[in-house]
Protein backbone atom coordinates (compact mmCIF):
# COMPACT_ATOMS: atom_id res chain seq x y z
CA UNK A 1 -21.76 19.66 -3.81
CA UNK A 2 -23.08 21.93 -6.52
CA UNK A 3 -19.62 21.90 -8.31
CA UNK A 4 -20.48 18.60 -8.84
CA UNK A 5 -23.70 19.03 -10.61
CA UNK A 6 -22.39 19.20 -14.10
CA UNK A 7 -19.49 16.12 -13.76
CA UNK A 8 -22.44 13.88 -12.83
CA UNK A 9 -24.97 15.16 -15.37
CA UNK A 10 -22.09 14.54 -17.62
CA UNK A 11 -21.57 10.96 -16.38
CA UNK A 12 -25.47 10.08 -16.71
CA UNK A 13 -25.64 11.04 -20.36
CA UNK A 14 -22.21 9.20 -21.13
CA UNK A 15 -22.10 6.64 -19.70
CA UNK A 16 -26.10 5.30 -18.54
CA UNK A 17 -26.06 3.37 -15.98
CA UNK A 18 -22.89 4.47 -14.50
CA UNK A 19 -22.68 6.10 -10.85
CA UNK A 20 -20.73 9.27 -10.08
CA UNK A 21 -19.43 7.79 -7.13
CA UNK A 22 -17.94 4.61 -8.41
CA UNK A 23 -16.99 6.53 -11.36
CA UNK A 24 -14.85 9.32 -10.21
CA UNK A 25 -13.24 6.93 -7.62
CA UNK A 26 -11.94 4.38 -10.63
CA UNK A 27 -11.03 7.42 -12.53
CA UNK A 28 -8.94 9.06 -9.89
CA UNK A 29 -7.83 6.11 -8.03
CA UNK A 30 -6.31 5.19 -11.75
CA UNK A 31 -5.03 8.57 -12.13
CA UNK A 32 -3.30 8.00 -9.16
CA UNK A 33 -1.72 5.27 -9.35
CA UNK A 34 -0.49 5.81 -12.59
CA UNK A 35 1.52 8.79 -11.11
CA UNK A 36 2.76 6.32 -8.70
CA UNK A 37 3.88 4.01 -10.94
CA UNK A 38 5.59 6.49 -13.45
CA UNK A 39 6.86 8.55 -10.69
CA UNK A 40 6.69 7.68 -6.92
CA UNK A 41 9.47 4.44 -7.48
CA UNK A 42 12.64 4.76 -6.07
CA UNK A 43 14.36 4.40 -9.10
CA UNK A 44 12.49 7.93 -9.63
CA UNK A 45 14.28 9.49 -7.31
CA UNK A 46 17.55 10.30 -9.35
CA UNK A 47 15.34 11.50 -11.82
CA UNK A 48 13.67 14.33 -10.71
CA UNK A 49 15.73 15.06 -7.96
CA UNK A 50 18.82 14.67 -9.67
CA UNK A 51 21.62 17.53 -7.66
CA UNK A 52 20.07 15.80 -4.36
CA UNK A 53 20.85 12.28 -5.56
CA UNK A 54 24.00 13.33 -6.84
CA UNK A 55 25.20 15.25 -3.46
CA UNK A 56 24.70 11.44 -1.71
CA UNK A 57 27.13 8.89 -1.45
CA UNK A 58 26.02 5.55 -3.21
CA UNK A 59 24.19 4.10 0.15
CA UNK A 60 22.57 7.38 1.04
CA UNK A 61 21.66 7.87 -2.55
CA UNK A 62 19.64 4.15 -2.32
CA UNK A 63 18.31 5.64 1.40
CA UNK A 64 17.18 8.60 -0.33
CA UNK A 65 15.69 6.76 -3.13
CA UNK A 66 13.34 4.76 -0.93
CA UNK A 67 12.25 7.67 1.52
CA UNK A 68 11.81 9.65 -1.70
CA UNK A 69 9.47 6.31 -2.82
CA UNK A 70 7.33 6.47 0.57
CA UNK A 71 6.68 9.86 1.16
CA UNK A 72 5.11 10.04 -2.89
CA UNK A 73 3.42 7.28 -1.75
CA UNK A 74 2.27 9.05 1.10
CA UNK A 75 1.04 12.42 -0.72
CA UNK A 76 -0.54 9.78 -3.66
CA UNK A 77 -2.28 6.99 -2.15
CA UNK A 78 -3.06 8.79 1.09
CA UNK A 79 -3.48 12.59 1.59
CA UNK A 80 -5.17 12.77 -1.81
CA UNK A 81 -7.88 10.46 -1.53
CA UNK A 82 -8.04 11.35 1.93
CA UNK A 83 -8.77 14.87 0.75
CA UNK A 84 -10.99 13.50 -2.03
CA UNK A 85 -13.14 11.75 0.82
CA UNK A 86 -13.44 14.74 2.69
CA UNK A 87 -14.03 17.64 0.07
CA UNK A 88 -15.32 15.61 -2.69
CA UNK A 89 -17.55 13.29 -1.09
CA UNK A 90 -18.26 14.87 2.36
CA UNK A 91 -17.82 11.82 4.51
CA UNK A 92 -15.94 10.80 7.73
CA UNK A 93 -11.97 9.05 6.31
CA UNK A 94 -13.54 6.62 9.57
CA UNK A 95 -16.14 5.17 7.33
CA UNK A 96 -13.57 4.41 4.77
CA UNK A 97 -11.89 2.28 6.91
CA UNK A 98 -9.66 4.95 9.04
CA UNK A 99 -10.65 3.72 12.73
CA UNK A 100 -9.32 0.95 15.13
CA UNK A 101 -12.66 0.71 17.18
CA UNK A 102 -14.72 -2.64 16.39
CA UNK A 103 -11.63 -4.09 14.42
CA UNK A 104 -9.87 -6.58 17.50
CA UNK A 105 -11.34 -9.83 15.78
CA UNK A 106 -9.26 -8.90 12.48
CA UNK A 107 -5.90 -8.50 14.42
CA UNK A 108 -6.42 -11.11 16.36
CA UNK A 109 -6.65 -13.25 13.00
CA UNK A 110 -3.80 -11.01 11.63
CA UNK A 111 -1.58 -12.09 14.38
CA UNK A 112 -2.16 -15.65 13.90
CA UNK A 113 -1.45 -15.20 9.91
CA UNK A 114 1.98 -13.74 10.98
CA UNK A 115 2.83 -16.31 13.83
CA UNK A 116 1.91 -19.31 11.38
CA UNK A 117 4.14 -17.43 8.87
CA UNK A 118 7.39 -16.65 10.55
CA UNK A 119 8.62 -20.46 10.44
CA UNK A 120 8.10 -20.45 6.57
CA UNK A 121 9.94 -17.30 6.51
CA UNK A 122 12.53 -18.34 8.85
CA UNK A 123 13.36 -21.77 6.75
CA UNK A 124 13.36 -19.92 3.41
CA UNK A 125 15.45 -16.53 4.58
CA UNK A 126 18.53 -19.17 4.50
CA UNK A 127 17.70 -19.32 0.68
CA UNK A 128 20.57 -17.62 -2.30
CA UNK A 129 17.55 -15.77 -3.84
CA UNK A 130 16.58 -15.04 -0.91
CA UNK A 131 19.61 -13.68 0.54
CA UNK A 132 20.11 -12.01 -2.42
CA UNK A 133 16.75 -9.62 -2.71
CA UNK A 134 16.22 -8.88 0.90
CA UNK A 135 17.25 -6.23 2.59
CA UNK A 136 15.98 -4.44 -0.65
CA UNK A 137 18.56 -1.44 1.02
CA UNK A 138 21.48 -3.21 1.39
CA UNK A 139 23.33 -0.78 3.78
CA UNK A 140 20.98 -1.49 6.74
CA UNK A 141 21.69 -4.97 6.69
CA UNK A 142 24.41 -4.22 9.11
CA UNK A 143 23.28 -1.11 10.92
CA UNK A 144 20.60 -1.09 13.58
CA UNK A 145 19.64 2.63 13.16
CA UNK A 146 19.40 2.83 9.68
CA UNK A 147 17.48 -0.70 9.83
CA UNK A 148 15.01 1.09 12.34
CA UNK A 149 14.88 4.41 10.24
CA UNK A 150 14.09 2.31 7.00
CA UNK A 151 11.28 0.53 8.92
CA UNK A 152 9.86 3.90 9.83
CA UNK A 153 9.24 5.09 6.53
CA UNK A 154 8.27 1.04 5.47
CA UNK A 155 5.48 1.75 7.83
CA UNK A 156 4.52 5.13 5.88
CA UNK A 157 4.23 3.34 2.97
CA UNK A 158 2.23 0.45 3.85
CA UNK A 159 -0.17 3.12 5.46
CA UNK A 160 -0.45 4.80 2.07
CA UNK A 161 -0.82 1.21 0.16
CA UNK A 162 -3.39 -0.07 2.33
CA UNK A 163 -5.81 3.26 2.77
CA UNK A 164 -5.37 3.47 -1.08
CA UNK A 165 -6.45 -0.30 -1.87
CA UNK A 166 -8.51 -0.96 0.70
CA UNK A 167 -9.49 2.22 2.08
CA UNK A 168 -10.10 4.65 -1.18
CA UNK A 169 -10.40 2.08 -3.07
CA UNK A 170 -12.53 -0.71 -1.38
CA UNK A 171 -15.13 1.19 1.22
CA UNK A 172 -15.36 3.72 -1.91
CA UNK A 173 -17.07 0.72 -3.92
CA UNK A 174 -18.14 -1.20 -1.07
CA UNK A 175 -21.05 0.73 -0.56
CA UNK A 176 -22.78 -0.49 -4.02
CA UNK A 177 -21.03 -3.39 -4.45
CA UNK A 178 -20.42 -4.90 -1.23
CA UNK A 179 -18.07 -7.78 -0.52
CA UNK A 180 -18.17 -7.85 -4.66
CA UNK A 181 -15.36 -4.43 -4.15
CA UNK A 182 -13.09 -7.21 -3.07
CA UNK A 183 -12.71 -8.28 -6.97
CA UNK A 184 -12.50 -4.60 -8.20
CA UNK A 185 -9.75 -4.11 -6.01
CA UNK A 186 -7.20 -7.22 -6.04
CA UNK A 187 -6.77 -6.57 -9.85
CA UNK A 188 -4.92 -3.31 -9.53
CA UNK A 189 -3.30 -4.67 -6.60
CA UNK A 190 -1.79 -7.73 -8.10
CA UNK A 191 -0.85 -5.42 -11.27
CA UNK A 192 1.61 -2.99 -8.82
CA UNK A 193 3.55 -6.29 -7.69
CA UNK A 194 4.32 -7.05 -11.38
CA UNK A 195 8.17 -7.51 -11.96
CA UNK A 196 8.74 -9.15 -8.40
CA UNK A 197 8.61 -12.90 -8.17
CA UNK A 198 6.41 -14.84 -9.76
CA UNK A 199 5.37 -16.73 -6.30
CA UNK A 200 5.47 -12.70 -4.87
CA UNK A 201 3.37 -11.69 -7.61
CA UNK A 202 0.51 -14.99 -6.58
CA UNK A 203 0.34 -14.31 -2.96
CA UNK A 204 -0.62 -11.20 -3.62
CA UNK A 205 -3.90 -12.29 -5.43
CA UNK A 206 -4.12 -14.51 -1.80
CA UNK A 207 -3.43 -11.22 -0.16
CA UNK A 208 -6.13 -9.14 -1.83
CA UNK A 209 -8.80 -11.38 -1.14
CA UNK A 210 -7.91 -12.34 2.84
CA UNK A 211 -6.88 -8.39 3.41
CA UNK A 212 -10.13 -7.09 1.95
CA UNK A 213 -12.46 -9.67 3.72
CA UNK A 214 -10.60 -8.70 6.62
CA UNK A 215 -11.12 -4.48 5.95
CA UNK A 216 -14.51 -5.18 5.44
CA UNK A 217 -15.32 -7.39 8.03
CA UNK A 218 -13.58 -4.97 10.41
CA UNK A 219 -14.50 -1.68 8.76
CA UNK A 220 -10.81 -0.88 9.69
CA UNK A 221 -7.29 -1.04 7.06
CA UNK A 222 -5.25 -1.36 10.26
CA UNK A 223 -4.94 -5.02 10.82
CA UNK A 224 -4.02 -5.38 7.01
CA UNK A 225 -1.83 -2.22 7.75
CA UNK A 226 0.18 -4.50 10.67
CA UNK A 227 0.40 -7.44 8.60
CA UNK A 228 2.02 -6.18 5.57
CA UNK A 229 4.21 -3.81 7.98
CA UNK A 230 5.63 -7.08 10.17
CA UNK A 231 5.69 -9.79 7.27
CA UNK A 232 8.03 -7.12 5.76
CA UNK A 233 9.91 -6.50 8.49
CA UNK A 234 10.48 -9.53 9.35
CA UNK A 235 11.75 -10.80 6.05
CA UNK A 236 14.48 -7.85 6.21
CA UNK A 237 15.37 -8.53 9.79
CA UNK A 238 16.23 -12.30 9.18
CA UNK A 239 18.73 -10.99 6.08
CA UNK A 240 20.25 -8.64 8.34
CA UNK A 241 23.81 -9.58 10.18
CA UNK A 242 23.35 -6.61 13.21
CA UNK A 243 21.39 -8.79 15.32
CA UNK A 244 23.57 -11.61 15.02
């Protein structure tokens, strides 16, 4: 930790009053997902992989595009903070929410969430809009294997999203702030969902708030982890035509 002598004597004289802790985790968690945001999308994908992209037919080109999406992800909002945690800090990834032990209350209340919510989903999937977003890759709508691939790397992703917001992110202020971390960390959550729907865009200030008490009271990202993975899921699988 002597590296780290000077960036905190620096923050001290800065910014008094300020933390090194809290600080370097806004400051890289908004590095971070800045990168994300200008580079991790699947509309990225062409970009800076364009003789890939352009190798692909159209539907393996979209596949590509959203594995390309998931695996930044991946690298972005989970192997770097997770490295952060471990060089940077010197702490056990468990204590930042990495652990299933102690955690069966919050899935059991997950579980419930998502069995009170399939009906809602089931009565609106019928819907033209939609019908018309979901499956966001349209060529597994009629093919169980890449349906099941697709999910694979889904799962990836909501991994990376939910060690980022309310692993990294959350247990990383949680220790100053307590329960307080909860309203740190919606903000930057809601902002990622802008440009989906509006009523997308205000369950997810819903979702910050139940997913973090839940991370918290658990001291584990899984059951928030299951949720987002099966409410997903689930709103793909009722678009798709394999099945049926």
């Amino acid at each position: 930790m002597e590296m780290l002598s000077l960036p905190k004597r620096l923050v001290a004289r800065l910014f008094p009053g300020l933390e090194f802790r809290e600080t370097f985790i806004t400051l890289s968690g908004c590095f971070l997902l800045v990168l994300f945001l200008y580079h991790g999308r699947a509309s990225h994908f062409a970009h800076h992989l364009p003789d890939l992209a352009g190798s692909l037919s159209p539907g393996q080109a979209a596949m590509g595009g959203y594995v390309y999406s998931h695996m930044v992800s991946f690298v972005l909002l989970f192997l770097i903070p997770l490295g952060l945690i471990t060089l940077v800090f010197r702490e056990n990834p468990q204590q930042w929410g990495l652990q299933f032990t102690g955690s069966r209350k919050e899935f059991l209340i997950v579980v419930g969430m998502y069995l009170a919510f399939v009906p809602v989903l089931v009565w609106i999937s019928s819907s033209a809009g939609f019908q018309s977003k979901y499956p966001k890759l349209k060529i597994i709508k009629d093919n169980a294997q890449l349906f099941f691939l697709y999910q694979g790397f889904y799962l990836v992703k909501w991994l990376a999203w939910e060690f980022f917001f309310r692993g990294y992110l959350l247990f990383g202020f949680a220790r100053k702030y307590g329960h307080a971390a909860i309203l740190f960390t919606t903000m930057p959550f809601v902002v990622v969902h802008l440009g989906k729907p509006q009523g997308e865009i205000f369950g997810a200030i819903a979702a910050g708030f139940i997913l973090g008490r839940l991370a918290l009271s658990g001291k584990s990202i899984f059951p928030g982890v299951w949720l987002h993975f099966m409410v997903a899921g689930t709103m793909d699988f009722l678009t798709c035509t394999f099945w049926k």
